[in-house]
Protein backbone atom coordinates (compact mmCIF):
# COMPACT_ATOMS: atom_id res chain seq x y z
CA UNK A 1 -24.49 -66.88 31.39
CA UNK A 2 -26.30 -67.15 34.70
CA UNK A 3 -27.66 -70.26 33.96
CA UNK A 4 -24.33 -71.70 33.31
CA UNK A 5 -23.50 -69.93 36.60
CA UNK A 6 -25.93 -71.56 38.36
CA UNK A 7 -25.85 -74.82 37.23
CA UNK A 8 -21.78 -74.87 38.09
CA UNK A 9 -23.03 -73.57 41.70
CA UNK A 10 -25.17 -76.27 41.93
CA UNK A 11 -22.80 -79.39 40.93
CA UNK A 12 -19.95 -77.48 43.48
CA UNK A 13 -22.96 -77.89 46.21
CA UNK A 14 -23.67 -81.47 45.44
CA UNK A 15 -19.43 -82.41 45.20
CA UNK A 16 -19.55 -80.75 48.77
CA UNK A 17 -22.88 -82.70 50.13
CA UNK A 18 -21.45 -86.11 48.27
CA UNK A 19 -17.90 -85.71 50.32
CA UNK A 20 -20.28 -85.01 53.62
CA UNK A 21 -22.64 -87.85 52.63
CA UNK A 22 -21.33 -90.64 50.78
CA UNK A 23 -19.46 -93.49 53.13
CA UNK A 24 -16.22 -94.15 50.73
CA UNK A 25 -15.73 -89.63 50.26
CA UNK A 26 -16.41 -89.46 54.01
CA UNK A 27 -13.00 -92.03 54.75
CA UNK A 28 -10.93 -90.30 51.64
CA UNK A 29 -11.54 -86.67 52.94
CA UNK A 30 -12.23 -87.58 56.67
CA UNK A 31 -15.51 -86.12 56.95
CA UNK A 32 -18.36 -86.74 59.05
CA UNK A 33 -22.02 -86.13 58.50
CA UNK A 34 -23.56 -82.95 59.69
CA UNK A 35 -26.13 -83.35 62.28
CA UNK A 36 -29.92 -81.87 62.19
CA UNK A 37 -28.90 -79.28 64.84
CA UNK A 38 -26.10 -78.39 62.82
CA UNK A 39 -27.92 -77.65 59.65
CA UNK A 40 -30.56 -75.47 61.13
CA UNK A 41 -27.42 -73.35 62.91
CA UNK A 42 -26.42 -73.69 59.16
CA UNK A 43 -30.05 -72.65 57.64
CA UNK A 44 -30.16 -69.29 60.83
CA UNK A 45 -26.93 -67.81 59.84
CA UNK A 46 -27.02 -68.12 56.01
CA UNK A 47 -30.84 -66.45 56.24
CA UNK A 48 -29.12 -64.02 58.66
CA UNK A 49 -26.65 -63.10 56.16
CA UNK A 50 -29.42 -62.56 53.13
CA UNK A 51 -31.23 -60.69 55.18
CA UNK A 52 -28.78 -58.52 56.12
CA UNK A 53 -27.23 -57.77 52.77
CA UNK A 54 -31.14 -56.96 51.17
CA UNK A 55 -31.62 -54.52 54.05
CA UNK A 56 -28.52 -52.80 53.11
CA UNK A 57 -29.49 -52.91 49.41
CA UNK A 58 -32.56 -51.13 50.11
CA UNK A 59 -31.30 -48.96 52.64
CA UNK A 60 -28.82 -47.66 50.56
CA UNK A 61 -30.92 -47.51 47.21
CA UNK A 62 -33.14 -45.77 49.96
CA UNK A 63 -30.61 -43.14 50.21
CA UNK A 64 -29.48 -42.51 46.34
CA UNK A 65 -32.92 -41.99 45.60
CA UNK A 66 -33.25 -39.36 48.92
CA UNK A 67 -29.83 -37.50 47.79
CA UNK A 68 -31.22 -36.74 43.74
């Protein structure tokens, strides 16, 4: 199952970069391509986010195992 997952995340990512990316998607959808400055802003947040939610996954694993 997660590799069906996974692969279906994948293809959803690449439909998403080939609307960004490919000059006849970017005039049907009206999209424009994303900048270098834009993708690391991109890149800071989403590493932000991951490293947010593990901290919180320990910390609170942290605590269950504190409380028994």
């Amino acid at each position: 199952m997660f590799q069906t997952t996974s692969i279906a995340h994948w293809r959803c990512g690449a439909a998403c970069l080939c609307t960004i990316y490919v000059p006849a998607l970017q005039w049907v959808f009206r999209m424009e391509p994303i900048m270098p400055m834009e993708w690391l802003r991109i890149v800071l947040i989403s590493v932000t986010v991951v490293v947010a939610v593990v901290l919180d996954g320990r910390l609170s694993l942290e605590g269950a195992t504190a409380q028994t």
